[in-house]
Protein backbone atom coordinates (compact mmCIF):
# COMPACT_ATOMS: atom_id res chain seq x y z
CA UNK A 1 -32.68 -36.99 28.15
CA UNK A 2 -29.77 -36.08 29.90
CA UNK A 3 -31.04 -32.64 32.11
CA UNK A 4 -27.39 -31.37 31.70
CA UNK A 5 -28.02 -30.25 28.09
CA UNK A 6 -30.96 -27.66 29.19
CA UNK A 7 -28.32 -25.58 31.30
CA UNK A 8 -25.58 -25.71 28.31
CA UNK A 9 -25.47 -22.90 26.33
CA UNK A 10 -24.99 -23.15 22.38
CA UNK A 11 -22.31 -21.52 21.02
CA UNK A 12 -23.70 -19.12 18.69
CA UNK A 13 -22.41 -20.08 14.97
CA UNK A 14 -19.88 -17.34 13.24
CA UNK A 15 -20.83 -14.45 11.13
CA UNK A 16 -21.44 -15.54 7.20
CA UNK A 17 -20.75 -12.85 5.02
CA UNK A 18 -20.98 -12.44 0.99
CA UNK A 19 -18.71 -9.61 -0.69
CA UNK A 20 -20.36 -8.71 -3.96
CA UNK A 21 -17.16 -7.51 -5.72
CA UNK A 22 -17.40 -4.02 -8.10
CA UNK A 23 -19.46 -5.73 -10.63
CA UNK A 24 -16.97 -5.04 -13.74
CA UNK A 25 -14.68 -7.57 -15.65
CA UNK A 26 -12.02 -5.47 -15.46
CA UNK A 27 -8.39 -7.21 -13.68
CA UNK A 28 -7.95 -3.79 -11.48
CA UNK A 29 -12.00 -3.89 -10.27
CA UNK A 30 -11.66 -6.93 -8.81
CA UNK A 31 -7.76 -6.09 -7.47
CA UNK A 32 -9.45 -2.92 -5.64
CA UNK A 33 -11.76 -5.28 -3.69
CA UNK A 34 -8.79 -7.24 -2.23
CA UNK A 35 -8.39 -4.70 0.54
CA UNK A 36 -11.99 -4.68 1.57
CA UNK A 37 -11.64 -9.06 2.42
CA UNK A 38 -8.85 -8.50 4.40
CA UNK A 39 -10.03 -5.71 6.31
CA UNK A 40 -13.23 -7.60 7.03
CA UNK A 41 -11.37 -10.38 7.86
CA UNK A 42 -9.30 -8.81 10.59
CA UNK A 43 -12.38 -7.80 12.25
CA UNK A 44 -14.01 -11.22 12.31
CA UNK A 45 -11.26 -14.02 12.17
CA UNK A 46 -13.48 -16.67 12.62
CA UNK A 47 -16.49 -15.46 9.91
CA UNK A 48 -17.11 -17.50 7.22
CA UNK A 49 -16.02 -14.92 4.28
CA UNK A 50 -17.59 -15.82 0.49
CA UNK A 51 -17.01 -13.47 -2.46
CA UNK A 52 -18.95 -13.01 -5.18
CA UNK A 53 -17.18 -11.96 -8.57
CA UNK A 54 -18.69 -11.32 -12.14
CA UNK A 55 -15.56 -12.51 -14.86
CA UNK A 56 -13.52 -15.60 -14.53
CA UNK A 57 -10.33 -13.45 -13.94
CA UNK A 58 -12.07 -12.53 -11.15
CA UNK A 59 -12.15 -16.38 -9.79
CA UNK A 60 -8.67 -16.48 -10.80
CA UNK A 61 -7.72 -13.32 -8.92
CA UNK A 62 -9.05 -14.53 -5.65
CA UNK A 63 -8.58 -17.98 -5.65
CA UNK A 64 -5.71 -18.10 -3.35
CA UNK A 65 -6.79 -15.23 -1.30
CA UNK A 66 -6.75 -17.29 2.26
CA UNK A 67 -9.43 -15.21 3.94
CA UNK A 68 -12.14 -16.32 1.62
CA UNK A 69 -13.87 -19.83 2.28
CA UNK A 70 -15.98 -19.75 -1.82
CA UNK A 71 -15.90 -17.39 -4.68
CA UNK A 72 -19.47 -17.61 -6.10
CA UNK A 73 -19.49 -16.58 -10.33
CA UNK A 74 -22.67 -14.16 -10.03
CA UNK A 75 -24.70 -14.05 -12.98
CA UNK A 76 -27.03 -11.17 -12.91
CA UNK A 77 -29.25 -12.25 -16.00
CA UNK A 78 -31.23 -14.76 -13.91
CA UNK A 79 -32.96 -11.01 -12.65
CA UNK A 80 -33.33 -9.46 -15.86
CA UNK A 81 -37.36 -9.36 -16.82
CA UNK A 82 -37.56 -12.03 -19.57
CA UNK A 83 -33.73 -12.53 -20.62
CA UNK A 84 -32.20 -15.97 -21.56
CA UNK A 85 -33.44 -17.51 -18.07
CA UNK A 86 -36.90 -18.84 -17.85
CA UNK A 87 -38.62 -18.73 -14.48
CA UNK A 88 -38.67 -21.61 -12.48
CA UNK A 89 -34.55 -21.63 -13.30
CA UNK A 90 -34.47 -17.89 -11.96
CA UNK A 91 -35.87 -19.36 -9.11
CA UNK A 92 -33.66 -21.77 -8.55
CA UNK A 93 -30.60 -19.71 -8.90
CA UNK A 94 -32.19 -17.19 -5.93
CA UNK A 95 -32.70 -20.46 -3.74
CA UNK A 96 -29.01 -22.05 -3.94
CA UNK A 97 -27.86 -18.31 -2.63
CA UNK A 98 -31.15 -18.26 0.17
CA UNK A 99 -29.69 -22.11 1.31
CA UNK A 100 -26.61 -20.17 2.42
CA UNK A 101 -27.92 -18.12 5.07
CA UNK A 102 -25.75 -15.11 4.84
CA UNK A 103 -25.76 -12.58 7.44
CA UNK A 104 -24.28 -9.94 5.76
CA UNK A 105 -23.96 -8.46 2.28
CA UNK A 106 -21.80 -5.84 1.29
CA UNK A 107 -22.44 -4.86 -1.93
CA UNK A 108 -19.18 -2.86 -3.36
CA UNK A 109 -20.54 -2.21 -6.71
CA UNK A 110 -23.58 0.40 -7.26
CA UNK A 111 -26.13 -1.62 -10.08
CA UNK A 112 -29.48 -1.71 -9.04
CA UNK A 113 -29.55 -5.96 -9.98
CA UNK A 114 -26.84 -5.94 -7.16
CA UNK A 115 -28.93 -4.82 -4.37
CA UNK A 116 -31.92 -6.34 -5.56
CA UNK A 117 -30.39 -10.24 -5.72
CA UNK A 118 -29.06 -9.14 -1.93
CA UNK A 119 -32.48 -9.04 -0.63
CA UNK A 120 -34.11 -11.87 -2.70
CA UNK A 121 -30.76 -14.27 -1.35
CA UNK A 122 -32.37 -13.01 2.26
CA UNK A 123 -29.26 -11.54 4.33
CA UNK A 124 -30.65 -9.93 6.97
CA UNK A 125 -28.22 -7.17 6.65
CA UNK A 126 -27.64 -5.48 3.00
CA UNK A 127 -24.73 -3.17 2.92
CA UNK A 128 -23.91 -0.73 0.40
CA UNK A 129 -24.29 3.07 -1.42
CA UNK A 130 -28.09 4.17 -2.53
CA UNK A 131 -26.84 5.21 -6.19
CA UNK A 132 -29.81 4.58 -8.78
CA UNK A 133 -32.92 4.42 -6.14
CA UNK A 134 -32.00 1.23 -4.80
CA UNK A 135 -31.69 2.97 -1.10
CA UNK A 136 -35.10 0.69 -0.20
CA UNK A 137 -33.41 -2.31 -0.86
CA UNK A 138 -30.89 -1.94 1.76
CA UNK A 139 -30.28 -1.78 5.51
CA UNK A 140 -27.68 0.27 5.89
CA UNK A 141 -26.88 2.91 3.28
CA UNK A 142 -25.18 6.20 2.54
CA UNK A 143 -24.26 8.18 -0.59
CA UNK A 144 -21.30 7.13 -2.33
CA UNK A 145 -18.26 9.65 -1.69
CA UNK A 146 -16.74 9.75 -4.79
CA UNK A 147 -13.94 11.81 -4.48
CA UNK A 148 -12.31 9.03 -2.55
CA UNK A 149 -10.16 6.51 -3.89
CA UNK A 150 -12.11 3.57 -5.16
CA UNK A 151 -10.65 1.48 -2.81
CA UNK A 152 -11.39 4.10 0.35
CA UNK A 153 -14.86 3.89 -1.18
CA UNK A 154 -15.21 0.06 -0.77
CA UNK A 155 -13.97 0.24 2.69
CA UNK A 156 -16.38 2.82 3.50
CA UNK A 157 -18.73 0.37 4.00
CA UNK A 158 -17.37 -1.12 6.54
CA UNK A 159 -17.25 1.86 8.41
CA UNK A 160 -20.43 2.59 7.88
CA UNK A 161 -20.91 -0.86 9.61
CA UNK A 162 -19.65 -0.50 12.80
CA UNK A 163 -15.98 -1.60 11.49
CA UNK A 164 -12.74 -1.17 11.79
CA UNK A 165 -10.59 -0.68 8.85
CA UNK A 166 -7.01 -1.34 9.50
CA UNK A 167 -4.94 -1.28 6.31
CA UNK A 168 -6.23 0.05 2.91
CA UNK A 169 -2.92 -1.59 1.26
CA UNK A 170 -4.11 -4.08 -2.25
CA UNK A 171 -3.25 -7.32 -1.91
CA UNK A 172 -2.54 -10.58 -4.30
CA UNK A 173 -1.73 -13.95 -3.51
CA UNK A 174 -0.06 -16.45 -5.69
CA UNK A 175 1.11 -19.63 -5.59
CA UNK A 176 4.13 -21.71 -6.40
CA UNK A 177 2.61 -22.81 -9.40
CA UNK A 178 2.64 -19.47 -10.98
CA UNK A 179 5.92 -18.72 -9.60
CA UNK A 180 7.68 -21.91 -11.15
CA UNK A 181 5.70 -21.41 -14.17
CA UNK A 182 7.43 -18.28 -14.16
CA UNK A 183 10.85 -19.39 -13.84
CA UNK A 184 10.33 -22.11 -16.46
CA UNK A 185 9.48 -19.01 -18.98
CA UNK A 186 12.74 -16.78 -17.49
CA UNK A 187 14.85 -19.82 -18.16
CA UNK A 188 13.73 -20.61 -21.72
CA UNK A 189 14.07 -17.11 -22.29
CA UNK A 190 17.75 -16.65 -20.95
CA UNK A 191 16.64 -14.42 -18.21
CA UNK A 192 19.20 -15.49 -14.89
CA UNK A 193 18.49 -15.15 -11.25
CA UNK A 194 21.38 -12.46 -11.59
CA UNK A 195 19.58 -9.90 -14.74
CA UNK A 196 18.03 -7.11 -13.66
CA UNK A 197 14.18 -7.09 -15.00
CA UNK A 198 11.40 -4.25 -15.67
CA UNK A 199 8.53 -4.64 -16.23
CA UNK A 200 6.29 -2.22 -18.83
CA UNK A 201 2.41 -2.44 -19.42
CA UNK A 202 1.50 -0.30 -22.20
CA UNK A 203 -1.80 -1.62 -23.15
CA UNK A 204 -4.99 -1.12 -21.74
CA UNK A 205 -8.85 -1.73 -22.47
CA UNK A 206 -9.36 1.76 -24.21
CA UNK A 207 -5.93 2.38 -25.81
CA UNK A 208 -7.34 5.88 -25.65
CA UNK A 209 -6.40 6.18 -22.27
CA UNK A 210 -2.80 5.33 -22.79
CA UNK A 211 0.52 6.84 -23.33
CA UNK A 212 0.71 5.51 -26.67
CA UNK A 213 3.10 2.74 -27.76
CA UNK A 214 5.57 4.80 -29.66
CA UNK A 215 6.65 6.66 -26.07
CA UNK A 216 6.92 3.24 -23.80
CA UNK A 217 9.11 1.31 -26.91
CA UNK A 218 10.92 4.47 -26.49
CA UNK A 219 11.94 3.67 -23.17
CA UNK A 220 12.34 0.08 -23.52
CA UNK A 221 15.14 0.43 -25.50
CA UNK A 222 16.85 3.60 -23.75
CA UNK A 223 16.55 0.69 -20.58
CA UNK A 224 17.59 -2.56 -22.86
CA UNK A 225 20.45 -0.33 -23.48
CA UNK A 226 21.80 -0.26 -19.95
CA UNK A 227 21.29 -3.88 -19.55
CA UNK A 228 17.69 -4.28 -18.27
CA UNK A 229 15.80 -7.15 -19.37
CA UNK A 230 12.65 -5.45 -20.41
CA UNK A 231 9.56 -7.44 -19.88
CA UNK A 232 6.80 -6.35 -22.14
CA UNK A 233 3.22 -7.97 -20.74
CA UNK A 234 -0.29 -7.88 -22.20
CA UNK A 235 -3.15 -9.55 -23.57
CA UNK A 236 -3.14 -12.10 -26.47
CA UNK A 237 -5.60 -9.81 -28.21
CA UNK A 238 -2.77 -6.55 -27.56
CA UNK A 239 -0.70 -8.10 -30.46
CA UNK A 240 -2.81 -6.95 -33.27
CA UNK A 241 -1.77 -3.71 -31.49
CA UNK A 242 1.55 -4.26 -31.82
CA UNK A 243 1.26 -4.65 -35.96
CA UNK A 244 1.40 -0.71 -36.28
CA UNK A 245 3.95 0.10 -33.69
CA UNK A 246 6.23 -2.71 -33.68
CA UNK A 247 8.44 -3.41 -30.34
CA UNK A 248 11.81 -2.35 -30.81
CA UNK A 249 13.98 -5.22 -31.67
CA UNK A 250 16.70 -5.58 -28.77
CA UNK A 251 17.91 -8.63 -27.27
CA UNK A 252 17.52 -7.61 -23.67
CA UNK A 253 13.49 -7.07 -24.61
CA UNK A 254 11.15 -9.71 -23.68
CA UNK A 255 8.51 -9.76 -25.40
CA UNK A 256 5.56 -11.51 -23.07
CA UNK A 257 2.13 -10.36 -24.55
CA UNK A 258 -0.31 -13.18 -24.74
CA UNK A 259 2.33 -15.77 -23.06
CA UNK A 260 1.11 -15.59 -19.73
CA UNK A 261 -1.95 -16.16 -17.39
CA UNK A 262 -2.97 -13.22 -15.40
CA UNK A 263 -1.33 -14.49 -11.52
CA UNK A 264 1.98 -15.93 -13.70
CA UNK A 265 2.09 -12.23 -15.12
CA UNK A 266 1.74 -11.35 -11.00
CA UNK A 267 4.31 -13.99 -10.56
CA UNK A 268 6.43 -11.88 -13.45
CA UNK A 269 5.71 -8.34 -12.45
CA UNK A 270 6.84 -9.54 -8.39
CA UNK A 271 10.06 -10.22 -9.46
CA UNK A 272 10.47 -7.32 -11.86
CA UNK A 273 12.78 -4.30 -9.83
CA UNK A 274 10.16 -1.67 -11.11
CA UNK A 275 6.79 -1.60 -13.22
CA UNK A 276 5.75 0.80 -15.86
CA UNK A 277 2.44 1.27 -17.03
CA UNK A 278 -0.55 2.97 -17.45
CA UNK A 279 -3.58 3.41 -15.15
CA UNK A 280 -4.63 -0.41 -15.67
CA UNK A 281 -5.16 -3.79 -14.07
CA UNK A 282 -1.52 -5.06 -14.32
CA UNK A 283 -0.68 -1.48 -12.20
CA UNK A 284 -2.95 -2.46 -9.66
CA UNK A 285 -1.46 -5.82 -10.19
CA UNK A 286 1.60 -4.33 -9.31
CA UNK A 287 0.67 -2.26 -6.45
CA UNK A 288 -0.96 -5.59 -4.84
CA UNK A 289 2.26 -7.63 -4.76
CA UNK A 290 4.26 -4.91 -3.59
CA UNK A 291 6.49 -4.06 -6.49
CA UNK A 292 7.30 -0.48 -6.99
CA UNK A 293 5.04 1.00 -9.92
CA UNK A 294 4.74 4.69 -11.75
CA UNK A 295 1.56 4.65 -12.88
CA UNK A 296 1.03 7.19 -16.12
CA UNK A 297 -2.45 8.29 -15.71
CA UNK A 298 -5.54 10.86 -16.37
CA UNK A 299 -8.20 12.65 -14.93
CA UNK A 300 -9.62 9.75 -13.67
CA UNK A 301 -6.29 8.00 -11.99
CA UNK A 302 -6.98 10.65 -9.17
CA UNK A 303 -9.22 8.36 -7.63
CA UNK A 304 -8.62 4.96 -9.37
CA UNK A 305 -5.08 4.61 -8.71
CA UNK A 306 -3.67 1.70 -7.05
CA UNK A 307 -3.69 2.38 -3.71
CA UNK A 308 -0.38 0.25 -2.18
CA UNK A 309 2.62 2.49 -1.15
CA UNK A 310 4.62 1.10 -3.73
CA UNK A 311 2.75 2.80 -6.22
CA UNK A 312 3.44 6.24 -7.69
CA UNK A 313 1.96 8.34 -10.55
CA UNK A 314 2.04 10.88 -13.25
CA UNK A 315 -0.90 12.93 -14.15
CA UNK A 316 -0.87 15.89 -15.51
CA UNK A 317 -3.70 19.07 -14.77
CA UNK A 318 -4.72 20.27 -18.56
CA UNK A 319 -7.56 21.69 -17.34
CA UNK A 320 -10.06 19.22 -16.94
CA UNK A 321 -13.18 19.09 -14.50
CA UNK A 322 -14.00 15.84 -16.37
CA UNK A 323 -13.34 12.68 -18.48
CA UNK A 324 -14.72 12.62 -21.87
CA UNK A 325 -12.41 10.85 -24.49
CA UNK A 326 -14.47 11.86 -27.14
CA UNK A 327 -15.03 15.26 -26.88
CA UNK A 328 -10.89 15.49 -25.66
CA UNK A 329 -8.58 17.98 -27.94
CA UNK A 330 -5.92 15.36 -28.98
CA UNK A 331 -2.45 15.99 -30.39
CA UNK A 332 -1.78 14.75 -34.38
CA UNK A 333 -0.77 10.91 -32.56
CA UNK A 334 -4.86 11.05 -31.23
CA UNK A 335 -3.52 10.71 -27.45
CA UNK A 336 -5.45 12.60 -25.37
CA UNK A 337 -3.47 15.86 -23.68
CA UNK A 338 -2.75 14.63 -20.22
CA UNK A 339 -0.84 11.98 -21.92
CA UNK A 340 1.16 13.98 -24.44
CA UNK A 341 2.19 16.61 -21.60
CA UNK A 342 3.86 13.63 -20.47
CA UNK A 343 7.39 13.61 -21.35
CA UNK A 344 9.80 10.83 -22.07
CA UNK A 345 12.82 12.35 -19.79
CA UNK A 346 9.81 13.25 -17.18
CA UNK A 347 9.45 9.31 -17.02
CA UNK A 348 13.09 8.33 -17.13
CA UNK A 349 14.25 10.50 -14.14
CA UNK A 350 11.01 9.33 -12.26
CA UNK A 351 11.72 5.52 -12.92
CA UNK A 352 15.88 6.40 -12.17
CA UNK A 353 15.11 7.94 -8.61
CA UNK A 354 12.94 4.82 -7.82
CA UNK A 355 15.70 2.39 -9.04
CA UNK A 356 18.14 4.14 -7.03
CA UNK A 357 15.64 4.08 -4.16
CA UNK A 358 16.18 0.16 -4.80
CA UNK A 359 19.42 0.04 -4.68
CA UNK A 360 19.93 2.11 -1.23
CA UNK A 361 17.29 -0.37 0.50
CA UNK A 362 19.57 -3.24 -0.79
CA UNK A 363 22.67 -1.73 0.29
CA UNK A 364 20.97 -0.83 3.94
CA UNK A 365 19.82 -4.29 4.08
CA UNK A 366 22.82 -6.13 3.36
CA UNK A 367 24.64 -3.67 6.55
């Protein structure tokens, strides 16, 4: 044996991490963890960075994201007592994720399941907040601020770890398959490299917490009028929505519900001059590719908002110390009152100063 090798030191093998994302199937909870990779990132360029996601837009929202080696699909049935999983195949889900050897897991979401598949996968160090008694289960802990942005809230964590955290700023990536993809659509639908585009979002999971059709078709077609191609996005299942309150009829609105996948509607919403929508994932969408945004929003927008600088937002104080829909005094239209104090001219003069701000950073640019 050569003697040489006792006197040479190994280079000790980089950091593994796993990022257990929120834990929703939502487009913005998995948007709002984007942040949170990077930041680790920066402080360990050579660790070997794996994120866990629940949803397959998840998958699809980080699957360019160049600071993250595999996105794992976590499937938190295999530790429900009894559930569709028999044993020895619970078992064998906990051992593919123990065969990994993490180091580190930060756990960003707050379910007990979360913590408790963290320290059966073995990391030796289990990150996260103690919500629902699960405090045992980890390493390092603290209670969850929640007056903080959502996003400040992930990143948290990494301060409580020792970290640095450098820029809070969402981020997206996308590639030039969704941006030729795009183009394809543009073309087809006679949109140039030369029209003007805006982009609205007026759906969202719980309609409730909208602005209500009626009020963004409204300004649609006051911007159709002066020459904006409006691009209307959404979900395939938003149509039915769209029975009730038709979309105005005007040839400079695009009507792009159901046409797109969710990084070609990034692609879209990139290349739009401004997006308008409610407090949704296609706003945090927007906030992560850097397009500028007004956000319509409630109560809880205070501390879910997209937080990019791009981004800015209307909510209104009615009064509130608290979000609950159902017990909400609604106008005759059943919108909840922080959306009907909203007004129509409020929104136009917001989204006209922002264009304008446009305009003066092309006209600096071009000097």
């Amino acid at each position: 044996m050569d003697s040489r090798m006792d006197n040479r030191e190994m280079s000790p093998s980089p950091p593994s991490y796993l990022v257990m994302t929120f834990g929703a199937k939502g487009v913005g909870d998995h948007v709002s963890c984007s942040s949170f990779v990077r930041n680790l990132a920066k402080n360990s360029p050579h660790a070997a960075i794996d994120v866990g996601v629940f949803s397959p837009v998840g998958m699809e929202l980080f699957k360019y994201n160049p600071h993250v080696r595999n996105i794992h699909m976590l499937d938190m049935e295999y530790l429900k007592v009894g559930g569709k999983y028999r044993c020895g195949e619970k078992a064998r889900y906990i051992s593919s994720f123990r065969c990994l050897n993490y180091d580190t897991v930060y756990i960003l979401g707050t379910k007990f399941r979360h913590a408790v598949f963290a320290f059966l996968i073995g990391a030796e160090k289990r990150i996260g907040y103690v919500n629902y008694r699960r405090g045992f289960l980890l390493t390092t802990k603290a209670t969850e601020p929640l007056e903080k942005n959502i996003v400040e809230r992930f990143l948290g964590l990494l301060t409580l770890d020792g970290l640095t955290v450098f820029d809070p700023t969402l981020e997206l990536f996308i590639s030039e398959k969704e941006a030729a993809a795009v183009e394809r659509v543009f073309s087809e639908r006679g949109i140039g490299s030369t029209d003007r585009t805006i982009s609205l979002a007026p759906f969202a999971a719980d309609m409730r917490r909208t602005w209500g059709l009626h009020r963004f078709w409204e300004i649609a077609d006051r911007l159709a009028e002066e020459g904006w191609r409006v691009l209307v996005f959404g979900s395939s299942s938003d149509r039915e929505l769209m029975r009730n309150v038709p979309l105005p009829q005007h040839p400079n609105i695009v009507d792009l519900t159901g046409k797109l996948t969710i990084l070609e509607t990034a692609a879209a919403i990139k290349k739009s001059a401004v997006f308008l929508g409610n407090d949704s994932g296609l706003g945090h969408i927007a906030g992560a590719v850097g397009t500028k945004a007004l956000i319509l929003g409630y109560y809880v927008t205070r501390t879910w908002y997209p937080l990019a600088p791009s981004v800015r937002t209307i909510i209104k104080e009615v009064g509130c110390t608290a979000c609950n829909l159902n017990a909400c005094t609604a106008n005759n239209d059943e919108v909840p009152r922080c959306f009907s104090s909203i007004g129509v001219k409020e929104v136009v003069k917001k989204l006209s100063e922002m264009l304008a701000e446009n305009s003066s950073s092309q006209v600096s640019t071009r000097r």
